[in-house]
Protein backbone atom coordinates (compact mmCIF):
# COMPACT_ATOMS: atom_id res chain seq x y z
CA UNK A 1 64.05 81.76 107.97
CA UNK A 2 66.68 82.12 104.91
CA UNK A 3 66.76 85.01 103.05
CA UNK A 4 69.08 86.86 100.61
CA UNK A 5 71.90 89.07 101.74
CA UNK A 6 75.01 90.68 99.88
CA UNK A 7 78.36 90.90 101.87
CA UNK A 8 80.44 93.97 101.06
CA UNK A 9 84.26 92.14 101.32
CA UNK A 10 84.69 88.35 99.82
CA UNK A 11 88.07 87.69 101.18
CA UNK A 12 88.83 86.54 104.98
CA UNK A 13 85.68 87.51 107.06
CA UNK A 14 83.76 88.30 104.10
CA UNK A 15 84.10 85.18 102.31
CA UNK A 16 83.44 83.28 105.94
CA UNK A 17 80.14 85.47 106.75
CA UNK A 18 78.73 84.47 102.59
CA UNK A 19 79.40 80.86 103.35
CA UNK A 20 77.90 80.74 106.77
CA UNK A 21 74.84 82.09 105.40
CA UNK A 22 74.92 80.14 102.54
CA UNK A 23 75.36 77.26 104.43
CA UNK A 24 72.33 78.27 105.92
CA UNK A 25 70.13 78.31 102.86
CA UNK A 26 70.34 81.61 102.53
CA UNK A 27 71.10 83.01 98.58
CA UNK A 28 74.36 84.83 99.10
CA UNK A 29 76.25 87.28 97.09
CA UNK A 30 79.71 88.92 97.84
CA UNK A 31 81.07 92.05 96.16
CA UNK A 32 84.67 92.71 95.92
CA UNK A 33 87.13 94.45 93.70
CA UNK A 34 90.08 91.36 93.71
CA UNK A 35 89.11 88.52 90.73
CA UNK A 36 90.86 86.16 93.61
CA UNK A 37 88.82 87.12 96.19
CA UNK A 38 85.37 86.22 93.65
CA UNK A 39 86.37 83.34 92.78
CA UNK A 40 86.94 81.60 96.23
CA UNK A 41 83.29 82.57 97.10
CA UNK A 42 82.41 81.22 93.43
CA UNK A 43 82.95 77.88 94.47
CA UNK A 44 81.10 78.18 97.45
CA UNK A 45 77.85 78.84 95.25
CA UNK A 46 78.00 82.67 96.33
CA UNK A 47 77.43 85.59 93.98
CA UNK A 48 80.33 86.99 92.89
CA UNK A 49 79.92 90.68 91.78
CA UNK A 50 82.76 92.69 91.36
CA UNK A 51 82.65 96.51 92.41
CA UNK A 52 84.64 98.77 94.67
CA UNK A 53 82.64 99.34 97.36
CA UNK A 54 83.66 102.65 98.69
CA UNK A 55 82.34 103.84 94.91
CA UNK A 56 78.74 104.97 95.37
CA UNK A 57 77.78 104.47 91.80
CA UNK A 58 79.15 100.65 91.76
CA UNK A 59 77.98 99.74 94.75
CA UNK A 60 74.48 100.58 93.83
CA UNK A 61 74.91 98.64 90.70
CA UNK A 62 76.45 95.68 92.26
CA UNK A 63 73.02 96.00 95.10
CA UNK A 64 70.70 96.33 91.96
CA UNK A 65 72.29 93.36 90.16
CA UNK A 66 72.66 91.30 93.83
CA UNK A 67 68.75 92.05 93.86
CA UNK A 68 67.96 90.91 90.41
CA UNK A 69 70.05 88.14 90.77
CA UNK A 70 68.62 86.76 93.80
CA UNK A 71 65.45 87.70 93.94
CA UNK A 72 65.21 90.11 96.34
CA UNK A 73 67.82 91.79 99.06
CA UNK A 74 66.91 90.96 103.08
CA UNK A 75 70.59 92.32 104.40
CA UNK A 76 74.07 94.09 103.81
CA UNK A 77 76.83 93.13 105.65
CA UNK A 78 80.17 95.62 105.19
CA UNK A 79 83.15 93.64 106.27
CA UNK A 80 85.35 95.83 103.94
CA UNK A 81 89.04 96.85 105.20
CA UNK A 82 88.84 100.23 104.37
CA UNK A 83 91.83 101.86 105.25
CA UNK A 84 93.52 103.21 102.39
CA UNK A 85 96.82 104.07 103.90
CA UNK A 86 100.19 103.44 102.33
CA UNK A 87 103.08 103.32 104.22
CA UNK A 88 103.82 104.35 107.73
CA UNK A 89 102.86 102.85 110.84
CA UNK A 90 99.62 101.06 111.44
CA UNK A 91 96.87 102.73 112.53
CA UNK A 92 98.40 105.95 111.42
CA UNK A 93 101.13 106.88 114.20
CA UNK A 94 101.45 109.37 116.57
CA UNK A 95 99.01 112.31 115.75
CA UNK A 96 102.33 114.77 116.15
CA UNK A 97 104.51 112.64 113.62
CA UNK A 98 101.52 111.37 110.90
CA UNK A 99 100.34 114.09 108.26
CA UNK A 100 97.55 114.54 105.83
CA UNK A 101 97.94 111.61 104.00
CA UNK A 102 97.91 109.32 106.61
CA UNK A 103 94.83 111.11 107.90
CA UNK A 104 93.35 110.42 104.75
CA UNK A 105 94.59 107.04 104.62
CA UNK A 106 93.19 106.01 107.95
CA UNK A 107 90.46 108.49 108.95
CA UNK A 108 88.77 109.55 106.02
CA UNK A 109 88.80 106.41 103.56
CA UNK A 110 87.04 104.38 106.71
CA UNK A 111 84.73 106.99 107.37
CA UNK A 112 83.66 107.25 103.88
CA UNK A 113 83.51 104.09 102.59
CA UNK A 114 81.18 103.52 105.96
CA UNK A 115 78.83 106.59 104.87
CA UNK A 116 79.11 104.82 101.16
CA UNK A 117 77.79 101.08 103.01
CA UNK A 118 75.26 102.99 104.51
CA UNK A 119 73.67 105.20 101.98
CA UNK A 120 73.34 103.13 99.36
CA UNK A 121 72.62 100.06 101.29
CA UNK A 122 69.30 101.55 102.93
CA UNK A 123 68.65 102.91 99.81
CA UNK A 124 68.33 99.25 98.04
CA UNK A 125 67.08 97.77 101.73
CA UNK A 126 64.08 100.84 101.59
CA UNK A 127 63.02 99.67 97.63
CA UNK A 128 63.04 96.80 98.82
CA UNK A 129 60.59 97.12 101.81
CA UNK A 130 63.06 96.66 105.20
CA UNK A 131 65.72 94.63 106.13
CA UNK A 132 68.99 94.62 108.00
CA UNK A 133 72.47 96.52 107.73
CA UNK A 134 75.29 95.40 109.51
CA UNK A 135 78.60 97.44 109.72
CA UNK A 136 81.54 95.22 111.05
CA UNK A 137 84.20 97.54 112.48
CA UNK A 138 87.03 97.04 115.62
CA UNK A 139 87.54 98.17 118.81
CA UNK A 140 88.71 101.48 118.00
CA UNK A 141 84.85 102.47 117.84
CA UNK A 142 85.34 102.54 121.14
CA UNK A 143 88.15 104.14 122.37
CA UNK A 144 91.24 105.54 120.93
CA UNK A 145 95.24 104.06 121.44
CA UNK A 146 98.32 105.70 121.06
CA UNK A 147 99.52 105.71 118.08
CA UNK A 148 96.33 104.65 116.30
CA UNK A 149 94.17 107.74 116.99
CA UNK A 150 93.62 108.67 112.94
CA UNK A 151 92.12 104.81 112.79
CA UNK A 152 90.13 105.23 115.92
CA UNK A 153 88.80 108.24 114.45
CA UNK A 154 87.77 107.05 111.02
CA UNK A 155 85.92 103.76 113.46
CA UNK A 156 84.13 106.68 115.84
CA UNK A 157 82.86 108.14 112.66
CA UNK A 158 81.39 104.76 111.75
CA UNK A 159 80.21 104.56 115.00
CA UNK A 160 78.55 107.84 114.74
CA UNK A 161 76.69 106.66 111.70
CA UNK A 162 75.21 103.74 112.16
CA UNK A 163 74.25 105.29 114.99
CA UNK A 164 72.48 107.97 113.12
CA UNK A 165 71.26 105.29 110.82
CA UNK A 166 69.52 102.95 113.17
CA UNK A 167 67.21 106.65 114.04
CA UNK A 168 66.57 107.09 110.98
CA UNK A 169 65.38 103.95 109.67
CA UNK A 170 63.42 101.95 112.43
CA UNK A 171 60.55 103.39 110.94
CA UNK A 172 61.22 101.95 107.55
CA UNK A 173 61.39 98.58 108.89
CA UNK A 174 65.80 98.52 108.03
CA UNK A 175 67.80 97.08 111.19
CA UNK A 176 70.99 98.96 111.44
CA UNK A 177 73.62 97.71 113.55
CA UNK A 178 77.02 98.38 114.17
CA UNK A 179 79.34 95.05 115.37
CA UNK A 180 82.11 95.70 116.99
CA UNK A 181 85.11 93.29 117.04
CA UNK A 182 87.41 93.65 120.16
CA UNK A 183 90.05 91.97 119.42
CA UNK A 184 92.47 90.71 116.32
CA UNK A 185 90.58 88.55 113.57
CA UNK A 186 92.55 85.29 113.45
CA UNK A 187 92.74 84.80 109.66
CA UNK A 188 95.49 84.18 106.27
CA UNK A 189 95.34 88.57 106.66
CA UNK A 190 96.66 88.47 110.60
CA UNK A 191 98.80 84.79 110.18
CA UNK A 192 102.01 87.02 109.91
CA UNK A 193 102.14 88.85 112.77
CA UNK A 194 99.57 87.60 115.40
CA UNK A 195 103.03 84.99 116.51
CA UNK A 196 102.29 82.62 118.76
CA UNK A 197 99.84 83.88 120.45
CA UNK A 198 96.85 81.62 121.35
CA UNK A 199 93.58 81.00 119.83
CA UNK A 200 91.76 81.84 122.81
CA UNK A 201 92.88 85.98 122.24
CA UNK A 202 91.64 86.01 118.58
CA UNK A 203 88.20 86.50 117.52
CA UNK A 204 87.18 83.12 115.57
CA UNK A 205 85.50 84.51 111.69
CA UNK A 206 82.89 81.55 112.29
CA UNK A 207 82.08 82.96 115.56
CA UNK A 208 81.59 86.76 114.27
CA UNK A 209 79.75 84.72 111.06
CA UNK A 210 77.52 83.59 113.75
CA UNK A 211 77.28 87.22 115.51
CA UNK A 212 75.77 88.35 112.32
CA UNK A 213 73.50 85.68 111.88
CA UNK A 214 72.07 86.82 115.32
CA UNK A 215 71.36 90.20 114.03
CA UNK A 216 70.17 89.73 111.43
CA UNK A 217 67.39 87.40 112.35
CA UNK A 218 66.15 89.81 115.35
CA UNK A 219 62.62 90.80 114.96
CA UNK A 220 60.99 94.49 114.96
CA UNK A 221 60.25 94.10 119.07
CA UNK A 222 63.96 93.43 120.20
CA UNK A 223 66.58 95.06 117.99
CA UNK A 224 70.23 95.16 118.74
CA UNK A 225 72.00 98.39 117.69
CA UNK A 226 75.29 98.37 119.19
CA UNK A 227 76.78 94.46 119.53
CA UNK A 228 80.67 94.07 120.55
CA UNK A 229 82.44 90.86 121.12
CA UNK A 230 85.90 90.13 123.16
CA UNK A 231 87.74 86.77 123.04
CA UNK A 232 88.18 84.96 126.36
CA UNK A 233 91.73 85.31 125.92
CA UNK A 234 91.50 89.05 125.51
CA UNK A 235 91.56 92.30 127.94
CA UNK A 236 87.80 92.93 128.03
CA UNK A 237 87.71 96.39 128.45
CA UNK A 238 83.97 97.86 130.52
């Protein structure tokens, strides 16, 4: 059954999970802070509302107008990059060579912008009597890497609340999942550096599109908290 649901993140897996749904017959609506990133969804017939997302008060606003808008609000999806590192190797570096502001950068800005999702999303999913939220995060949530332990850290903290979010709203009828991406996201964001290797080792944005989709339409007698998905091409890991 379609629905209405707001995507945090319109550009590369954002933009693909709006048009999937909207594709579906679902009224979509994706919030973003890059005028570029709007208007690609614009011409897909998705709401465009532009906010920054890890900003409490505009993502509420950008919820409240996605509601008015549409009619009602059935799901948030965060599919927001939030690392707000500058600089330095990815995923933060070795924890005795990175310092505070890589922590900050990689740790910190994921975790909050998660608690941010979160919050305000079961607030506008509770006024508006249940629904679903579905936090998108990486592998990391699972286990740290060298050299990436301040990202791993900021995903564990996601981890941790959605975790504690899917306790406390089961009662109030809001689905809270966390879905985990093992692997690189083959998209125009990864193009430069994922080289030749083959399609079969990335994770396909349709496919993860489709991942949502299946959480989202779960009923209140079989939810699915904790959903991770691995390429055939990639080293599943138990």
């Amino acid at each position: 059954m379609a629905g209405t649901i707001v995507v945090l993140g319109a550009r590369n897996l954002g933009g693909a999970i709006a048009e999937h749904f909207a594709g579906l017959g679902w009224k979509a609506a994706a919030v973003a802070r890059s005028p570029e990133s709007l208007e690609r969804v614009r011409g897909l017939g998705v709401l465009a509302l532009q906010a920054n997302a890890a900003d409490p008060h505009e993502l509420r606003a950008a919820l409240e107008a996605a509601a008015g808008e549409l009619g009602g609000l059935d799901a948030v999806v965060n599919a927001v990059s939030a690392s707000r590192a500058s600089g330095g190797p990815f995923g933060g570096g070795p924890l005795a060579d990175a310092d505070l502001d890589a922590f900050r950068g990689w740790t910190v800005a994921v975790a909050e912008q998660a608690f941010v999702f979160l919050s305000e999303g079961a607030r506008a999913l509770r006024g508006a009597g249940g629904g679903s939220l579905i936090q998108i995060t990486g592998g990391s949530s699972r286990r740290a890497m060298p050299g990436k332990g301040l990202w791993a850290a900021g995903a564990f903290a996601t981890r941790a609340l959605v975790q504690a979010a899917a306790l406390e709203l089961r009662e109030q009828q809001i689905h809270a999942a966390l879905l985990a991406v093992d692997a690189t996201i083959e998209s125009p964001k990864t193009a430069a550096f994922v080289g030749d290797r083959p399609q079969e080792s990335l994770a396909d944005m349709g496919e993860i599109a489709r991942a949502v989709e299946f959480l989202v339409g779960q009923g209140q007698r079989a939810l699915t908290h904790e959903l991770v998905v691995t390429p055939a091409g990639e080293r599943w890991v138990p």
